[in-house]
C-alpha atoms as a PDB file:
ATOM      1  CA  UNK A   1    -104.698  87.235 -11.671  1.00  0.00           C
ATOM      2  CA  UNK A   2    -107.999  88.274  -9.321  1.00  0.00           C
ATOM      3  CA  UNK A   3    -105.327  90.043  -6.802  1.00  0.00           C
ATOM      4  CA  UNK A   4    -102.966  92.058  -9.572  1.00  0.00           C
ATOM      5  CA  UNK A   5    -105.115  92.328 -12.773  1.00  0.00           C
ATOM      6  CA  UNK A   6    -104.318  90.892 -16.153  1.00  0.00           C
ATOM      7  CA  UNK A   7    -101.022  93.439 -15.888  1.00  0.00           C
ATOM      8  CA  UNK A   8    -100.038  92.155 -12.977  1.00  0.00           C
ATOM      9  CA  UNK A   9    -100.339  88.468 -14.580  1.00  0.00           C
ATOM     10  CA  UNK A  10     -98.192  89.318 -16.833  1.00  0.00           C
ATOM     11  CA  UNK A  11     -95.908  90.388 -14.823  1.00  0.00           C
ATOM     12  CA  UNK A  12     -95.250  88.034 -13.004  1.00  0.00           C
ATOM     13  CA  UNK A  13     -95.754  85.270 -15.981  1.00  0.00           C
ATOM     14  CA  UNK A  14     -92.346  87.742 -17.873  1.00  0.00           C
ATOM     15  CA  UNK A  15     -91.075  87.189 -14.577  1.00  0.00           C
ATOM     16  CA  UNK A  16     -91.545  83.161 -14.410  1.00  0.00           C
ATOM     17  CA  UNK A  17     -89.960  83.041 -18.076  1.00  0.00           C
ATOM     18  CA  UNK A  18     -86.801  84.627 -17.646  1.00  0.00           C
ATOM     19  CA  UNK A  19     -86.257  82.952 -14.111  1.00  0.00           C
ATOM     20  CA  UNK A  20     -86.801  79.579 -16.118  1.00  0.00           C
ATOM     21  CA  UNK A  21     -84.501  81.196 -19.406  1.00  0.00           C
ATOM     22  CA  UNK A  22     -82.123  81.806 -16.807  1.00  0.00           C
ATOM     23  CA  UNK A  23     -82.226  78.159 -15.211  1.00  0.00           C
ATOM     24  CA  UNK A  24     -81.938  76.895 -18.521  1.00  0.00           C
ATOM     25  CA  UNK A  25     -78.462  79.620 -19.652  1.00  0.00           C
ATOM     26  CA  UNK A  26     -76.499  78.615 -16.672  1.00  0.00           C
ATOM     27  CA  UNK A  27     -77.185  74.561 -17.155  1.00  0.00           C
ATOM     28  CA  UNK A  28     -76.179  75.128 -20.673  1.00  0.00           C
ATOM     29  CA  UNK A  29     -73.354  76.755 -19.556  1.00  0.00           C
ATOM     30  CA  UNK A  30     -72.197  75.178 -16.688  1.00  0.00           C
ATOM     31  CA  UNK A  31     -73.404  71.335 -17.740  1.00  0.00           C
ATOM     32  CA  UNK A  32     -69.750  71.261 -20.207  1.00  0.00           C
ATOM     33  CA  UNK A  33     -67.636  72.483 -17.574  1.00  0.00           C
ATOM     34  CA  UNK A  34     -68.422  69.609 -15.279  1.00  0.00           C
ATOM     35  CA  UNK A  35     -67.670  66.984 -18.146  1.00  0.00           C
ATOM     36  CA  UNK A  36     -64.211  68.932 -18.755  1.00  0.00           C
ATOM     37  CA  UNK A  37     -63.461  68.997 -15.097  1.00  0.00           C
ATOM     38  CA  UNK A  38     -64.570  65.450 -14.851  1.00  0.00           C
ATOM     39  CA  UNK A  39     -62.396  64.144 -17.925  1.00  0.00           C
ATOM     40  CA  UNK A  40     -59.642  65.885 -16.060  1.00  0.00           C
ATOM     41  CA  UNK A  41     -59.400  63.824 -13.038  1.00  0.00           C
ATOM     42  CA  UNK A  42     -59.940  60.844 -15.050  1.00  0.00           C
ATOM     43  CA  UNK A  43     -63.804  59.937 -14.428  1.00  0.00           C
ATOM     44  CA  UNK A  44     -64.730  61.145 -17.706  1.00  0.00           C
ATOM     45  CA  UNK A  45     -63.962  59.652 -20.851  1.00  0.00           C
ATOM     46  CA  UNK A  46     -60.982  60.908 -22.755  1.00  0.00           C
ATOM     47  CA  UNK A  47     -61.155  63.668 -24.938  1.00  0.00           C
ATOM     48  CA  UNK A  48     -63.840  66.021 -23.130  1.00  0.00           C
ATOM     49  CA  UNK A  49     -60.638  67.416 -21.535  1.00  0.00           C
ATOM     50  CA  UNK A  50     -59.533  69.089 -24.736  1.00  0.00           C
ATOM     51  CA  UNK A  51     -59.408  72.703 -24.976  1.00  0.00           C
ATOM     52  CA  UNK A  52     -60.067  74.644 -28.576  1.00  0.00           C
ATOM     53  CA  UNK A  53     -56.383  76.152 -29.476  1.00  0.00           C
ATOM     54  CA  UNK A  54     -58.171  79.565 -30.444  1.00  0.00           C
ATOM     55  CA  UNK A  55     -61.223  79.780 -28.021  1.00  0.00           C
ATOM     56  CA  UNK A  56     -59.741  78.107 -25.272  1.00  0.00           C
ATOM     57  CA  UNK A  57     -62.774  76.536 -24.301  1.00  0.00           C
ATOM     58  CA  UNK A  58     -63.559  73.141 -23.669  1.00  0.00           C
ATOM     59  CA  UNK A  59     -65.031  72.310 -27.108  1.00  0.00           C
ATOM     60  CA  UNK A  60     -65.337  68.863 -27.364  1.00  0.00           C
ATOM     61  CA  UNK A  61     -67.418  68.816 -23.842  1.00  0.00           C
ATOM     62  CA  UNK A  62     -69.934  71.712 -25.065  1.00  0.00           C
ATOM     63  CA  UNK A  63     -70.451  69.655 -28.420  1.00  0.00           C
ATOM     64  CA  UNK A  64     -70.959  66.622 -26.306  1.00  0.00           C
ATOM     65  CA  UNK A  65     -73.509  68.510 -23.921  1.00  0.00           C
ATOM     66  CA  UNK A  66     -76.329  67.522 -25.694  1.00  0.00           C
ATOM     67  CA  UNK A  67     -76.410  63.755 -25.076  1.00  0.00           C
ATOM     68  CA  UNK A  68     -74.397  62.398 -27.954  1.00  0.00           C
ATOM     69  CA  UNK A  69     -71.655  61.577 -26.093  1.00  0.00           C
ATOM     70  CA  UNK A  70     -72.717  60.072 -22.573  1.00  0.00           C
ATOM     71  CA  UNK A  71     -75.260  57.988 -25.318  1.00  0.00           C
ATOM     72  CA  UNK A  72     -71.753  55.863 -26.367  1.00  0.00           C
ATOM     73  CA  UNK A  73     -71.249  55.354 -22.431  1.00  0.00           C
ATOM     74  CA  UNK A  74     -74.325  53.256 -22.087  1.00  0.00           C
ATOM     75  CA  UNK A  75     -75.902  52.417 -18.817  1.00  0.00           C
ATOM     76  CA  UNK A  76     -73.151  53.445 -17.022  1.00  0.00           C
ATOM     77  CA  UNK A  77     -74.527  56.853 -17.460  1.00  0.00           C
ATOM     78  CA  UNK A  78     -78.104  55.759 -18.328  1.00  0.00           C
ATOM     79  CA  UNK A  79     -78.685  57.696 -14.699  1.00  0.00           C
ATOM     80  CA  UNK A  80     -77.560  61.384 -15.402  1.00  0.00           C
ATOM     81  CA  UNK A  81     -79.732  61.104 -18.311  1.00  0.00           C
ATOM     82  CA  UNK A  82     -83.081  60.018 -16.204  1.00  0.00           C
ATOM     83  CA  UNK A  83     -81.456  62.833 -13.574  1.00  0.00           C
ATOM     84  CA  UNK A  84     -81.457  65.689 -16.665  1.00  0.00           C
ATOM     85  CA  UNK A  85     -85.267  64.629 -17.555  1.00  0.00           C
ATOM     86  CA  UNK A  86     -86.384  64.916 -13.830  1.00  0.00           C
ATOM     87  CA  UNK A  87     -84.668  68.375 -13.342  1.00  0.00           C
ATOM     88  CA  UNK A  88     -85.472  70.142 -16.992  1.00  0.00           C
ATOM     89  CA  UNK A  89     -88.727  68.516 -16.781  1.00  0.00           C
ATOM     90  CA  UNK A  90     -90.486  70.953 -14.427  1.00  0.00           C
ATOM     91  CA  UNK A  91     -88.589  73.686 -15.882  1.00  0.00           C
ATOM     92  CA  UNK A  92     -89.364  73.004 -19.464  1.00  0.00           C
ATOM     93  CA  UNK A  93     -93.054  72.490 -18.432  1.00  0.00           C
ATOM     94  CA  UNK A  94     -92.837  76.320 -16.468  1.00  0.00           C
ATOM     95  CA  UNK A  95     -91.796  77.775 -19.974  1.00  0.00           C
ATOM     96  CA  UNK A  96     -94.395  76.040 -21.796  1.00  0.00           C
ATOM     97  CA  UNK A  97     -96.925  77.403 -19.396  1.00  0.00           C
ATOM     98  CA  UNK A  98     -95.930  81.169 -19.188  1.00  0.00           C
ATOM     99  CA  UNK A  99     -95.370  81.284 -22.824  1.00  0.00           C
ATOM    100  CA  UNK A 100     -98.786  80.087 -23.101  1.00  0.00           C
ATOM    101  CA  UNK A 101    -100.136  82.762 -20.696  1.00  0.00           C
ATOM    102  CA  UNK A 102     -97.944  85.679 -22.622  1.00  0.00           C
ATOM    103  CA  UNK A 103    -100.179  84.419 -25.581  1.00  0.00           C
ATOM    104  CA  UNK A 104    -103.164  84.818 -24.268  1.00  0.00           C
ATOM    105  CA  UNK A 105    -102.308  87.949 -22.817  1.00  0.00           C
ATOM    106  CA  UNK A 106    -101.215  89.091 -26.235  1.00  0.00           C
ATOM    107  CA  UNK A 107    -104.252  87.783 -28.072  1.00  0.00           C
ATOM    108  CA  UNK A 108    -106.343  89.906 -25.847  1.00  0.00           C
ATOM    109  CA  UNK A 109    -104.583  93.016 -25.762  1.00  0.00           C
END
């Protein structure tokens, strides 16, 4: 903060936390579509290719997005779960921190 000032800090800490909200929208988004694309060619397990009648979205792969489902596959897919925790790990840790600094920054102003 010595070379911008406390506005300048945070700055760039509003800057950090919508680069990491961002990161975090487009794997919530995006993470479904690969099960339904997956399901499609057959890797997936059934059902994740189904597509809401009024939506027309793949509904059954967003609900699933969370865990629930690739949980019932066991260790087949033990791995994407250890890969999710290694990539949201850092990110979740970046949110933690710059909400912390907005705090602070708040507290003092």
């Amino acid at each position: 903060m010595a070379l911008f000032g406390e506005r300048g800090g945070t700055l760039v800490s509003v800057l950090i936390l919508a680069s990491v909200l961002g990161a975090l929208n487009a794997n919530t988004l995006v993470g479904p579509r690969i099960a339904y694309a997956m399901a499609l060619d057959g890797v997936f397990f059934a059902g994740s290719e189904r597509v809401h009648d009024r939506f027309r979205t793949p509904h059954v792969a967003i609900l699933g997005h969370d865990g629930g489902l690739e949980r019932r596959q066991g260790p087949r897919l033990a791995h994407v779960a250890e890969d999710l925790a290694v990539a949201l790990g850092p990110t979740l840790e970046g949110a933690r921190a710059s909400s912390e600094v907005l705090l602070e920054a708040a507290a003092r102003s």
